[in-house]
Protein backbone atom coordinates (compact mmCIF):
# COMPACT_ATOMS: atom_id res chain seq x y z
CA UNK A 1 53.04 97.92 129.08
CA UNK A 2 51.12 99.08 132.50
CA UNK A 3 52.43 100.99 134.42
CA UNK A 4 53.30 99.35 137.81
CA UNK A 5 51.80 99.89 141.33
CA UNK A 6 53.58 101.50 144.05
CA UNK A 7 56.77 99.48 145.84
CA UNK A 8 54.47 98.26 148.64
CA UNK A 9 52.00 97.40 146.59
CA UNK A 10 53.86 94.97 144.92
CA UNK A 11 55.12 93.53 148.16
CA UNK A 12 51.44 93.11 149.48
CA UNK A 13 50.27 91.15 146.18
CA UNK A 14 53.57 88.70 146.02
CA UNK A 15 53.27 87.97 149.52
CA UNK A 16 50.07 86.63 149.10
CA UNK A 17 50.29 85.35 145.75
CA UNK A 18 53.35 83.59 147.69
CA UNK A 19 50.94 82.13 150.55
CA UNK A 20 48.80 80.69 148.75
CA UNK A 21 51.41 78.75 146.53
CA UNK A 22 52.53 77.26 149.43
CA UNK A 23 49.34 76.82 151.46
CA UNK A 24 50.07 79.30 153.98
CA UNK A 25 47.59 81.36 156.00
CA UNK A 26 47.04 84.48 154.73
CA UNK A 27 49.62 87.20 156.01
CA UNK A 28 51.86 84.72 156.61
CA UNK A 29 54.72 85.87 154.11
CA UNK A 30 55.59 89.42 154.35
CA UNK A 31 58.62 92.09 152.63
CA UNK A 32 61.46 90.32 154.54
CA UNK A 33 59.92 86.42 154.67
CA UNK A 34 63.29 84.27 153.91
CA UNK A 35 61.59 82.65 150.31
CA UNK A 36 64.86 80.22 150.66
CA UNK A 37 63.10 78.74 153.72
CA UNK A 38 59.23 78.08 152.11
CA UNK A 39 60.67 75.10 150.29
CA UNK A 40 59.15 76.47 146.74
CA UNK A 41 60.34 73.68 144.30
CA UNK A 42 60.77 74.41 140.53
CA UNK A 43 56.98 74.15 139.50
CA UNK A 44 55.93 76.18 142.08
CA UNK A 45 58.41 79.05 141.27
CA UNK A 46 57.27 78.53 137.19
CA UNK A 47 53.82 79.52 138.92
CA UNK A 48 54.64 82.71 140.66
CA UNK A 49 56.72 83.70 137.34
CA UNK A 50 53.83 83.36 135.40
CA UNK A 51 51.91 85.26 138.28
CA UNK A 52 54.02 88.12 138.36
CA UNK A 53 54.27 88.35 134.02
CA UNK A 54 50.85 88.40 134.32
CA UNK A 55 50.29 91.20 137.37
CA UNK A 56 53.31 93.25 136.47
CA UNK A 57 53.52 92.56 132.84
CA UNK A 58 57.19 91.66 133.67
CA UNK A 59 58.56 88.40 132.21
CA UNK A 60 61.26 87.46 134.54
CA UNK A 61 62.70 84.70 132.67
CA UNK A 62 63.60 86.66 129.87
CA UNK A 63 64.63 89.55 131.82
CA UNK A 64 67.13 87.26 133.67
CA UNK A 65 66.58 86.89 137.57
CA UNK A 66 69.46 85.68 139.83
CA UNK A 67 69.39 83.69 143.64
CA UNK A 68 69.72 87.37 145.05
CA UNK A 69 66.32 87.88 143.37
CA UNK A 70 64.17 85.39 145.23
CA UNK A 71 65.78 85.85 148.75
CA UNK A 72 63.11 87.96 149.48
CA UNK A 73 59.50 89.35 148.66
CA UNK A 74 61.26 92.90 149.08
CA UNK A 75 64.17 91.72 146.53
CA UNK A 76 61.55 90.14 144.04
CA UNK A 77 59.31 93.28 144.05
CA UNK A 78 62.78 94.54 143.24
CA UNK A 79 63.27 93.11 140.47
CA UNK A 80 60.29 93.09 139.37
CA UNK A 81 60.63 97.47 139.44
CA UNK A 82 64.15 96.97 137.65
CA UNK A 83 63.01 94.93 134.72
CA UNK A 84 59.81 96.56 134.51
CA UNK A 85 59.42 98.54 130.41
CA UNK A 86 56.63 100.75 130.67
């Protein structure tokens, strides 16, 4: 498994892998963005799951991920660092 980028890192690439699932200008979503509030429905969150297996090499839906998980960009990346196996 790859090793993962640094902590901001990770916040930098969801955030925009985040604006551009939801059509936002770029720069729009950053570390503390509320995700509750960008309306991301459940085919849109399959998406950025798939993103993030695929950039991280972290598959979140077998790993488990709760609510407290996708509050934020910084609780994602997160996540993503806790469930990480390399």
């Amino acid at each position: 498994m790859p090793n993962l980028p640094p902590l901001e890192t990770i916040h930098t690439q969801l955030a925009s892998e985040i604006d551009a699932l939801v059509n936002l200008k770029p720069g729009t979503v950053n570390a503390d963005t509320d995700l509750t509030l960008l309306g991301i429905d459940s085919l849109r969150f399959v998406s950025l799951v798939l993103a993030i297996e695929t950039k991280f090499g972290v598959n979140l839906m077998k790993k488990g991920v709760t609510n407290q998980d996708t509050k934020t960009v910084r609780a994602l990346s997160a996540a993503i660092v806790a469930r990480h196996e390399g």
